[in-house]
Every structure is written in C-alpha cells, then in structure tokens.
ModelCIF file with pLDDT and N, C-alpha, C, O atoms, coordinates in Angstrom:
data_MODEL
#
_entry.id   MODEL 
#
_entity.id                         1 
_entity.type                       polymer 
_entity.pdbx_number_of_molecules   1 
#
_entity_poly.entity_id                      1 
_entity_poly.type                           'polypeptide(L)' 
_entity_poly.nstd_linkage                   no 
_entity_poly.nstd_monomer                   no 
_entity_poly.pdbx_seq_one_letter_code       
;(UNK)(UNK)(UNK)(UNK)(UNK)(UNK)(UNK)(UNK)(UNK)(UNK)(UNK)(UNK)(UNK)(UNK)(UNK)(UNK)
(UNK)(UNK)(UNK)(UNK)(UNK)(UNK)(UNK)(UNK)(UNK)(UNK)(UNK)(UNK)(UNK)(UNK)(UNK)(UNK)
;
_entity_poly.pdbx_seq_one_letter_code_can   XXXXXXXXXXXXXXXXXXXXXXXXXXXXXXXX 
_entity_poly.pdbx_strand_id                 A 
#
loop_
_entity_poly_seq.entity_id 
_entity_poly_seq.num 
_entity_poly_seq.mon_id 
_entity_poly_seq.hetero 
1 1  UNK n 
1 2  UNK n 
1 3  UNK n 
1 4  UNK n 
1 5  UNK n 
1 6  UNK n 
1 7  UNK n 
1 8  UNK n 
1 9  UNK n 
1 10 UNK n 
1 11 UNK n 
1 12 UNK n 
1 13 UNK n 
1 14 UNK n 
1 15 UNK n 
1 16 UNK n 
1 17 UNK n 
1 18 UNK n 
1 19 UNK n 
1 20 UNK n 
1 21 UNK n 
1 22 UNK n 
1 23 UNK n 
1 24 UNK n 
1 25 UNK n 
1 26 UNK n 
1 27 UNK n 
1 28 UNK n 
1 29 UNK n 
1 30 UNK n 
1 31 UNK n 
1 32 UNK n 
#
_struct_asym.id          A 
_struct_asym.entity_id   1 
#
loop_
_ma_qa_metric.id 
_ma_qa_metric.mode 
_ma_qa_metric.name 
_ma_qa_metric.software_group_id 
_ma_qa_metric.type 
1 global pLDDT . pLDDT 
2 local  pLDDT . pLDDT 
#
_ma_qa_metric_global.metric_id      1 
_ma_qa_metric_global.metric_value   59.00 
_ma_qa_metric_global.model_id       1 
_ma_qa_metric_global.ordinal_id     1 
#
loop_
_ma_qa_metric_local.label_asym_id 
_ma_qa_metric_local.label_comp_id 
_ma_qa_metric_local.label_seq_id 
_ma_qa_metric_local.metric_id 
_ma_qa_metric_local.metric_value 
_ma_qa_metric_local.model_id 
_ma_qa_metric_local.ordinal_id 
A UNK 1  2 57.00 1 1  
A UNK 2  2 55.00 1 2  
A UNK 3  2 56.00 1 3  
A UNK 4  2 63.00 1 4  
A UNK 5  2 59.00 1 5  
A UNK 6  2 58.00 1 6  
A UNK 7  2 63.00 1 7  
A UNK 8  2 63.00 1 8  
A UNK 9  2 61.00 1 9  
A UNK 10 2 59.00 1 10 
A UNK 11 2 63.00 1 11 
A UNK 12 2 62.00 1 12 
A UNK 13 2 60.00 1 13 
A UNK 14 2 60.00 1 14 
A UNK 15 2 60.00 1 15 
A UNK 16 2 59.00 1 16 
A UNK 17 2 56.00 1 17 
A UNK 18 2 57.00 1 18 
A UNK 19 2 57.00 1 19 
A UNK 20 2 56.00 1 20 
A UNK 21 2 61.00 1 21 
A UNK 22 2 60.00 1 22 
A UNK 23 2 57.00 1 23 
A UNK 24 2 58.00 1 24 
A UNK 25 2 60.00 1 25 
A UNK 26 2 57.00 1 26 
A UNK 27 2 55.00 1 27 
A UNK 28 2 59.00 1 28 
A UNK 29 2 61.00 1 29 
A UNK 30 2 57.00 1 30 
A UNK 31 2 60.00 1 31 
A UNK 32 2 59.00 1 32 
#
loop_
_atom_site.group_PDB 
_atom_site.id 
_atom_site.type_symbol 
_atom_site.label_atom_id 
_atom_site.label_alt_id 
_atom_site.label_comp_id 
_atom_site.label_asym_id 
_atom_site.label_entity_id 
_atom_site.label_seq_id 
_atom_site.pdbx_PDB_ins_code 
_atom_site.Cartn_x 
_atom_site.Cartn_y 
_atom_site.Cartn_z 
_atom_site.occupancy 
_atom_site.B_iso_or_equiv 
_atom_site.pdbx_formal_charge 
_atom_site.auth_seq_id 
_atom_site.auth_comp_id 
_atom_site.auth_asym_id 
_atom_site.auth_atom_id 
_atom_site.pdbx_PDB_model_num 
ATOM 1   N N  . UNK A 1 1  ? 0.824  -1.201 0.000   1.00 57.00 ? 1  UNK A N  1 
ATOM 2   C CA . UNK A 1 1  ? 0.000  0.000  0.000   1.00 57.00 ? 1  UNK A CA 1 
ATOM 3   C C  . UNK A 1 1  ? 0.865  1.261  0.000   1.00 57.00 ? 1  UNK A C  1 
ATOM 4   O O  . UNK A 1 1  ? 0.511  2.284  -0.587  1.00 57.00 ? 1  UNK A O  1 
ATOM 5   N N  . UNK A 1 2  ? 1.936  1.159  0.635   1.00 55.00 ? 2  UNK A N  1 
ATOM 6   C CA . UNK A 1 2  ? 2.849  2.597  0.608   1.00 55.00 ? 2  UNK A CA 1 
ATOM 7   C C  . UNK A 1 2  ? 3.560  2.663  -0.627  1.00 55.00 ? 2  UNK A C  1 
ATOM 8   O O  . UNK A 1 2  ? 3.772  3.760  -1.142  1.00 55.00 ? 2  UNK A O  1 
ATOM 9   N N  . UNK A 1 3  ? 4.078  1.260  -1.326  1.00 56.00 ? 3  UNK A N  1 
ATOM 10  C CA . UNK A 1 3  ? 4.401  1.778  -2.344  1.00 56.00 ? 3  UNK A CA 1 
ATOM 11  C C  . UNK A 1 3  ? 3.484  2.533  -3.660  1.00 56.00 ? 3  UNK A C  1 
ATOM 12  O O  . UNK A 1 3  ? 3.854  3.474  -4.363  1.00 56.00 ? 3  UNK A O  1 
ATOM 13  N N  . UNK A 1 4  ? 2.079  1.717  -3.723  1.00 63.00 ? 4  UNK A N  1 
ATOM 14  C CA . UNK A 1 4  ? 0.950  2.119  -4.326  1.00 63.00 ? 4  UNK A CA 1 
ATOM 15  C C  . UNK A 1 4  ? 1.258  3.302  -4.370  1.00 63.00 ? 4  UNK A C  1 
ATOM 16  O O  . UNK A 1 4  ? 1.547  3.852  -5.432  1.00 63.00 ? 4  UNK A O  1 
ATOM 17  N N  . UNK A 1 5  ? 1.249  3.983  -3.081  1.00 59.00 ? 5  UNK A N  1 
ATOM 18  C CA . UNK A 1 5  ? 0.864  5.489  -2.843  1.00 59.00 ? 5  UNK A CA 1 
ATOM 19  C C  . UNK A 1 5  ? 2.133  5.979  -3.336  1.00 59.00 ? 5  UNK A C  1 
ATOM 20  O O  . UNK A 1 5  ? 2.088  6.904  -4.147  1.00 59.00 ? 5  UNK A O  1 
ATOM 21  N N  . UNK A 1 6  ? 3.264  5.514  -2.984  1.00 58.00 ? 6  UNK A N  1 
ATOM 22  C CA . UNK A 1 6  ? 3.953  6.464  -3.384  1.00 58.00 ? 6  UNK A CA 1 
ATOM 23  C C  . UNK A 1 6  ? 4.352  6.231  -5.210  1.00 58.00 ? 6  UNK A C  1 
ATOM 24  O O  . UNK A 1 6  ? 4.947  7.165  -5.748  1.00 58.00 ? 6  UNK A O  1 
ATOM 25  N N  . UNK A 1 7  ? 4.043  5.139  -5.964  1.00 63.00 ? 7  UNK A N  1 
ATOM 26  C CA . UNK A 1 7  ? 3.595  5.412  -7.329  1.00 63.00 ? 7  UNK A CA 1 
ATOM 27  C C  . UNK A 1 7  ? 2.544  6.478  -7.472  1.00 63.00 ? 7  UNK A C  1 
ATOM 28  O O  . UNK A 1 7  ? 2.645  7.521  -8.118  1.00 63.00 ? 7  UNK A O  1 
ATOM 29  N N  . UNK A 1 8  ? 1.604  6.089  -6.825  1.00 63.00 ? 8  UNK A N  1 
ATOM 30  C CA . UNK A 1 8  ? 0.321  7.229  -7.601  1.00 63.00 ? 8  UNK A CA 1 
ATOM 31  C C  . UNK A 1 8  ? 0.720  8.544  -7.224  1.00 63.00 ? 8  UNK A C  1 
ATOM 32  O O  . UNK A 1 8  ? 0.603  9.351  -8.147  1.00 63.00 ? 8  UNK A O  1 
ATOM 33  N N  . UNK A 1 9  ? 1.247  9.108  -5.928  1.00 61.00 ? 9  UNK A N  1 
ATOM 34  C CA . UNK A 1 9  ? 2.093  10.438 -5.967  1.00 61.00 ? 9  UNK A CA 1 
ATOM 35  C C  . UNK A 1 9  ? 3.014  10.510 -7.169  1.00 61.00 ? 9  UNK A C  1 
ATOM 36  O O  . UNK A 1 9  ? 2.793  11.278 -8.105  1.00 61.00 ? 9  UNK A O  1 
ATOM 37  N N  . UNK A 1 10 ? 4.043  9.698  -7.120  1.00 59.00 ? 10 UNK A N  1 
ATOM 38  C CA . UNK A 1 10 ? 5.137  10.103 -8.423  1.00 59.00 ? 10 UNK A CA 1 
ATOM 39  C C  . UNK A 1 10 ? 4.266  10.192 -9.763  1.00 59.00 ? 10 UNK A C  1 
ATOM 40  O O  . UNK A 1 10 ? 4.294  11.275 -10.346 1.00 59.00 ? 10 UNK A O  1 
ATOM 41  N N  . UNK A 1 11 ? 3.486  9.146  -10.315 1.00 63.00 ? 11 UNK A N  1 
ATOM 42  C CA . UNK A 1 11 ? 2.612  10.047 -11.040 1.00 63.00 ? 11 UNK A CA 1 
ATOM 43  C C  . UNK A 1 11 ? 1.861  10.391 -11.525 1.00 63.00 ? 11 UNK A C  1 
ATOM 44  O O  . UNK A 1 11 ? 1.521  10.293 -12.704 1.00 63.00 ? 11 UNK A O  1 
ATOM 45  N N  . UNK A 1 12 ? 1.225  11.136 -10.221 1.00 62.00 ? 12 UNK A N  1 
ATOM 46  C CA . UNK A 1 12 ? 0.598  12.691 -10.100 1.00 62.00 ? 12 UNK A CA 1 
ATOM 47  C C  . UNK A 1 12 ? 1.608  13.996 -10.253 1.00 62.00 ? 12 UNK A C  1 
ATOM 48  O O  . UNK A 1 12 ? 1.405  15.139 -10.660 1.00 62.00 ? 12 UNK A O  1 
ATOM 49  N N  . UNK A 1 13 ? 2.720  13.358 -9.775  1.00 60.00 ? 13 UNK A N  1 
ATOM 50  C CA . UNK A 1 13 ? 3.330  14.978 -9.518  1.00 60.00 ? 13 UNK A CA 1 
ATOM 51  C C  . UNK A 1 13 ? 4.042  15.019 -10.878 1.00 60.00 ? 13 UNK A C  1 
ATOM 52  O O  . UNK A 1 13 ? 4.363  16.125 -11.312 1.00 60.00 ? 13 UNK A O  1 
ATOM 53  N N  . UNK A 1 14 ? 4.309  13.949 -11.569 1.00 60.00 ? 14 UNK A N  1 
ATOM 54  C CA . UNK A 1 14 ? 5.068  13.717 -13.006 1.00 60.00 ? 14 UNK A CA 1 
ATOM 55  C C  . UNK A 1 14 ? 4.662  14.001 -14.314 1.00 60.00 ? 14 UNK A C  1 
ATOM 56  O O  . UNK A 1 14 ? 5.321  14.351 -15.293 1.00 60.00 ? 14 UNK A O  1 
ATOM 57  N N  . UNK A 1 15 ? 2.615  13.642 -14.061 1.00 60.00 ? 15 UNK A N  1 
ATOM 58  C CA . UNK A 1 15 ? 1.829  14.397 -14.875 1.00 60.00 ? 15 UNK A CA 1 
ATOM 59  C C  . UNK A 1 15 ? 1.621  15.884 -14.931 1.00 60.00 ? 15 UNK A C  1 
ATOM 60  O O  . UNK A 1 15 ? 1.347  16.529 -15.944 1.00 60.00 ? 15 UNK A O  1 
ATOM 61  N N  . UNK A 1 16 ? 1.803  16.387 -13.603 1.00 59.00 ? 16 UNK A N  1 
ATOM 62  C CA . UNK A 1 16 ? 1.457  17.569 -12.988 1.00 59.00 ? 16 UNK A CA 1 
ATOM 63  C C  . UNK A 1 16 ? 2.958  18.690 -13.738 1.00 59.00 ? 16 UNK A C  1 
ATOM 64  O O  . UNK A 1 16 ? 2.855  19.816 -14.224 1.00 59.00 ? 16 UNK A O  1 
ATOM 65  N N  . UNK A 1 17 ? 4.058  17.951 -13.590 1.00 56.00 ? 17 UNK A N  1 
ATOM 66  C CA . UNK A 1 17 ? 5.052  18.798 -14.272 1.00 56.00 ? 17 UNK A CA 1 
ATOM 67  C C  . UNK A 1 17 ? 4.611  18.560 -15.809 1.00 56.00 ? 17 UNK A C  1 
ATOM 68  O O  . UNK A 1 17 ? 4.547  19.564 -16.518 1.00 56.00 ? 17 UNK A O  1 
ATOM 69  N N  . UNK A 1 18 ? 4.426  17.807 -16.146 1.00 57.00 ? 18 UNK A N  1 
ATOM 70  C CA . UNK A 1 18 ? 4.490  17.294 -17.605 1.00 57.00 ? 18 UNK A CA 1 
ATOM 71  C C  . UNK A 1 18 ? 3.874  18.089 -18.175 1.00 57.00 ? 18 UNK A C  1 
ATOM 72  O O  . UNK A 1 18 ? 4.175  18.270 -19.355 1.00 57.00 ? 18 UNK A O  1 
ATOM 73  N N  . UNK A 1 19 ? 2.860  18.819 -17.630 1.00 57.00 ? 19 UNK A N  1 
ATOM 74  C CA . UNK A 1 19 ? 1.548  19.847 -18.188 1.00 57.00 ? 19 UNK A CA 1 
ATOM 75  C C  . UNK A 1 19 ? 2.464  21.386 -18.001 1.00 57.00 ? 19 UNK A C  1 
ATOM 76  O O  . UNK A 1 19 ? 2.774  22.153 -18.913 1.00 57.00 ? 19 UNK A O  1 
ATOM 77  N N  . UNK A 1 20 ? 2.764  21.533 -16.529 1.00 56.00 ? 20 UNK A N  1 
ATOM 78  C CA . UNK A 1 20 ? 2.676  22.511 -16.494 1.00 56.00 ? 20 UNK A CA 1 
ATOM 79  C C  . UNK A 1 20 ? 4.257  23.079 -16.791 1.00 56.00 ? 20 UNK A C  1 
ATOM 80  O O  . UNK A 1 20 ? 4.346  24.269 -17.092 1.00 56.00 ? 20 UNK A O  1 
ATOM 81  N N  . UNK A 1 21 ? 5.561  22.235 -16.712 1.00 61.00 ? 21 UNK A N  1 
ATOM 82  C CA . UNK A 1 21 ? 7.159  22.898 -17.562 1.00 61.00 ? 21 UNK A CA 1 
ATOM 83  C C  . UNK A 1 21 ? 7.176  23.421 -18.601 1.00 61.00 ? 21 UNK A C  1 
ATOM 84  O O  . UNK A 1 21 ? 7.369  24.632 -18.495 1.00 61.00 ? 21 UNK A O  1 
ATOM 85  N N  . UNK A 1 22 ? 7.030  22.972 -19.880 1.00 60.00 ? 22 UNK A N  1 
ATOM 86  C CA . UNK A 1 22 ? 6.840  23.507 -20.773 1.00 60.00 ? 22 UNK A CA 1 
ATOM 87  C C  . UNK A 1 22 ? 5.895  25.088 -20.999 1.00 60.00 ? 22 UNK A C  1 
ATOM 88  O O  . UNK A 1 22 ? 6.414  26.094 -21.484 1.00 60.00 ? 22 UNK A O  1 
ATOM 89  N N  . UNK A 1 23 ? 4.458  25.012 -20.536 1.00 57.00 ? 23 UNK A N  1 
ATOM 90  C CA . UNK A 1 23 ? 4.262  26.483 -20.500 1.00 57.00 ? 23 UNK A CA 1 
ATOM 91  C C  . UNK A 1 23 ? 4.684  27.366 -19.805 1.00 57.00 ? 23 UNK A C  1 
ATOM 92  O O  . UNK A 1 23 ? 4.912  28.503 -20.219 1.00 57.00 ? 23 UNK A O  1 
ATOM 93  N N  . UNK A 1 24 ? 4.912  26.838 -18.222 1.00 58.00 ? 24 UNK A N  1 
ATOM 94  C CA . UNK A 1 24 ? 6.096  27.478 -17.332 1.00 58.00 ? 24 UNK A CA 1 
ATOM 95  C C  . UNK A 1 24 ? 7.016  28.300 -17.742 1.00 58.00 ? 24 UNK A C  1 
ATOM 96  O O  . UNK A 1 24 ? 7.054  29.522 -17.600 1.00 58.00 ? 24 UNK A O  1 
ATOM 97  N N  . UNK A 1 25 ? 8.089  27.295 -18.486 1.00 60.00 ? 25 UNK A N  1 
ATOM 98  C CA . UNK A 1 25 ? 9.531  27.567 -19.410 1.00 60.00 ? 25 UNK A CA 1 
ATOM 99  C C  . UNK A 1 25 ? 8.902  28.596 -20.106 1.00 60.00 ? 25 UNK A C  1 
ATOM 100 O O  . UNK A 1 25 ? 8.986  29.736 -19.648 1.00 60.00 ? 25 UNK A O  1 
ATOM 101 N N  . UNK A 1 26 ? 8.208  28.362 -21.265 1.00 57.00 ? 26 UNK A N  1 
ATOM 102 C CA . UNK A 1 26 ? 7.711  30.212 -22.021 1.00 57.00 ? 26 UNK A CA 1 
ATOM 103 C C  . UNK A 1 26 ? 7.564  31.059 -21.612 1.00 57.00 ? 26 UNK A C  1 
ATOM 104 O O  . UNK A 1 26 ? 7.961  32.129 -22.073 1.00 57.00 ? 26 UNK A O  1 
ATOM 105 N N  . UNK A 1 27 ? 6.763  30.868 -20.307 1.00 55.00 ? 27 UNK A N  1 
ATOM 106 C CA . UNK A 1 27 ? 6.532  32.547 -19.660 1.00 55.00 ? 27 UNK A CA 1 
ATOM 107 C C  . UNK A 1 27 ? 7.413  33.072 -19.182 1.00 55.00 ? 27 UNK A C  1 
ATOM 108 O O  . UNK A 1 27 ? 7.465  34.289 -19.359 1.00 55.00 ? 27 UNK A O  1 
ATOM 109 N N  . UNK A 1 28 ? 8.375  32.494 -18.461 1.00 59.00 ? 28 UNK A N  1 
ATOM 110 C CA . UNK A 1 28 ? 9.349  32.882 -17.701 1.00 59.00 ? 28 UNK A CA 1 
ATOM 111 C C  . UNK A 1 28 ? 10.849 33.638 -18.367 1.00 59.00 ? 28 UNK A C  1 
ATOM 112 O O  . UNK A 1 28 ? 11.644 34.507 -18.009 1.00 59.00 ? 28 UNK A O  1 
ATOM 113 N N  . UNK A 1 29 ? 10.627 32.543 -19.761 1.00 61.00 ? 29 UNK A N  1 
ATOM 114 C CA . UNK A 1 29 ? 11.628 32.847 -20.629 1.00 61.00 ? 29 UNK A CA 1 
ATOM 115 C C  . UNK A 1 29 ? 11.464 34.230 -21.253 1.00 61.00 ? 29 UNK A C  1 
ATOM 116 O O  . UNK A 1 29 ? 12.407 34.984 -21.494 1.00 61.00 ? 29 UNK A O  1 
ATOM 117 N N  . UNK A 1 30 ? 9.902  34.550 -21.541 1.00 57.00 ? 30 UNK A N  1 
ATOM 118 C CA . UNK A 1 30 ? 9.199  35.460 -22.274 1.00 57.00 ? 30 UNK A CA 1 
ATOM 119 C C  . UNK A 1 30 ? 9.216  36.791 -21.479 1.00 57.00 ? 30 UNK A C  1 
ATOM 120 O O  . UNK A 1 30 ? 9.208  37.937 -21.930 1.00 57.00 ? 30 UNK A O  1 
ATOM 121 N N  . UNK A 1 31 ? 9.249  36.254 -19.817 1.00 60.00 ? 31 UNK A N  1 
ATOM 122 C CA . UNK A 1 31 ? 9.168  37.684 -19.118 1.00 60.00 ? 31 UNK A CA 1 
ATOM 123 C C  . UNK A 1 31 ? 10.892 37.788 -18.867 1.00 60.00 ? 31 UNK A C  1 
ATOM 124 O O  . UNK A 1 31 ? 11.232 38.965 -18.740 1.00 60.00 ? 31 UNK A O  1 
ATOM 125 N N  . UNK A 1 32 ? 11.824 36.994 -18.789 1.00 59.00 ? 32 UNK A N  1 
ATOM 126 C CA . UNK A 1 32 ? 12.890 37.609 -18.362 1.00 59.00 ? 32 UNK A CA 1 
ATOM 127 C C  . UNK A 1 32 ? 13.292 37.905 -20.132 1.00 59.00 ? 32 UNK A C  1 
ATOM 128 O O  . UNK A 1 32 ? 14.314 38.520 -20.439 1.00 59.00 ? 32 UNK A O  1 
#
C-alpha cells in the first residue's frame, strides 16, 4: 500500500510537471 501510494504520488506529480514545464519555461523565458 505505501508503495501504491507512493507510485500514484510520483505520477501525479510527473503528470502535474508534464503539463505545467513547458508552458512554465515560455513565460518565464518570455518575461525575463
């Protein structure tokens, strides 16, 4: 069960970058 969890955290948080680095990276790039 803890490992379960700690798969479904890794990814969640792996999807969660996956979405959000890439538009991240533009804006940041775009504002500096």
């Amino acid at each position: 069960l803890h490992r379960l969890a700690s798969i479904a955290a890794a990814l969640g948080l792996g999807a969660g970058l996956w979405l959000v680095i890439p538009g991240l990276a533009r804006h940041l790039r775009t504002q500096w």
